[in-house]
Protein backbone atom coordinates (compact mmCIF):
# COMPACT_ATOMS: atom_id res chain seq x y z
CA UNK A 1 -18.96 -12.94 11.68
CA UNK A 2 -21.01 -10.23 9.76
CA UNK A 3 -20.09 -8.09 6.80
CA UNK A 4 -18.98 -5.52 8.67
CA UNK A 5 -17.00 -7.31 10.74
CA UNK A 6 -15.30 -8.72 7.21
CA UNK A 7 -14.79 -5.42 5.71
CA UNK A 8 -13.21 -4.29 8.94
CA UNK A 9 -10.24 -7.17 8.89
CA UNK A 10 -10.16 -6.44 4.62
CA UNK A 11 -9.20 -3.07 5.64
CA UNK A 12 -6.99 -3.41 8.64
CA UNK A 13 -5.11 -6.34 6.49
CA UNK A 14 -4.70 -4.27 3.48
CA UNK A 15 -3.30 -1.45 5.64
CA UNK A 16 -0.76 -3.45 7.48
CA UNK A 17 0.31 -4.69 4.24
CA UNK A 18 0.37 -1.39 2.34
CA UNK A 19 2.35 -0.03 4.89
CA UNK A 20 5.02 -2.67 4.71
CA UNK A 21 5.23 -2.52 1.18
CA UNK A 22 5.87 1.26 1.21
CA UNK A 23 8.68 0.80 3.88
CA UNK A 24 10.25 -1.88 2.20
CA UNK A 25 10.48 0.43 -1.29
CA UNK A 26 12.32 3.10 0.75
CA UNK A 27 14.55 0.63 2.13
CA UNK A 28 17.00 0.79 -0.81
CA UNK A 29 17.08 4.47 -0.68
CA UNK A 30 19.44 7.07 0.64
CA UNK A 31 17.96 8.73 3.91
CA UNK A 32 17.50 12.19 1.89
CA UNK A 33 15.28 10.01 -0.73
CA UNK A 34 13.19 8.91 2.46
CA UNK A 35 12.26 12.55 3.04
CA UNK A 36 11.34 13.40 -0.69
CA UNK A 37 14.62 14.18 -1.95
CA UNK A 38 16.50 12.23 -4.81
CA UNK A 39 20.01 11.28 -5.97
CA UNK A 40 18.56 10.20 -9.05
CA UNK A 41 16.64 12.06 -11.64
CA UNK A 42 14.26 8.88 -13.32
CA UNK A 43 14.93 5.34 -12.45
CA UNK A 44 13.53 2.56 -14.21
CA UNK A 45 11.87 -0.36 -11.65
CA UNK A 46 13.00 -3.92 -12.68
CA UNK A 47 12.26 -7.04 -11.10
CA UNK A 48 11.55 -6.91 -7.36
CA UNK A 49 11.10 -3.30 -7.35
CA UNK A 50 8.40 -3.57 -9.99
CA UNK A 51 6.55 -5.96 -8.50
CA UNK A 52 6.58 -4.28 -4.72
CA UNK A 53 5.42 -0.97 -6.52
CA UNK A 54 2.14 -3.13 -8.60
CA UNK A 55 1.54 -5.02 -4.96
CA UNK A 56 1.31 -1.68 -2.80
CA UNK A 57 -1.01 -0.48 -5.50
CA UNK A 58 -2.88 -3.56 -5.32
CA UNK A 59 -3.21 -2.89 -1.62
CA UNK A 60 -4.17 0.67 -2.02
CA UNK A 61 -6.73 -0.42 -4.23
CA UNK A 62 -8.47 -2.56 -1.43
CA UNK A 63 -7.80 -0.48 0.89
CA UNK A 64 -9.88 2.42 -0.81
CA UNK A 65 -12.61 0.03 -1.93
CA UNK A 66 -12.99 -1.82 1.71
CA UNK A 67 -13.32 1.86 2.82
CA UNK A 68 -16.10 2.41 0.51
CA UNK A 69 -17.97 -0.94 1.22
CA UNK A 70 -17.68 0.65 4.81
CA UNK A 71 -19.29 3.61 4.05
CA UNK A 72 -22.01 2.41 1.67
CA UNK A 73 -22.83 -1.26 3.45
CA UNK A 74 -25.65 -0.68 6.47
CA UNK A 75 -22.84 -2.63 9.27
């Protein structure tokens, strides 16, 4: 397997993932939240919520950076 071939599964991993945890944060909301509106004006994340919101930013992160291997690695 090369380094390209690595970076490739990094980045179609981190997508899958990043996806999921996006969908599963706009489970809990009202189908006018899923489409930018809000019922709420601020809410505080606690617990579960919290952590899904640090994970999908954790897999954004990896995302963007096995991206920029991508781009800057000869494959």
């Amino acid at each position: 397997m090369t380094i390209g071939e690595t970076i490739q599964i990094v980045m179609l991993g981190s997508a899958i993932l990043m996806i999921l945890a996006i969908l599963l944060q706009q489970r809990g909301a009202s189908l006018g939240a899923g489409f930018g509106g809000s019922s709420e004006l601020y809410t505080t994340r606690r617990g579960f919520d919290k952590n899904l919101f640090e994970v999908t930013i954790i897999f954004a992160v990896i995302f963007v950076l096995s991206i920029l291997a991508g781009l800057l690695l000869p494959l």
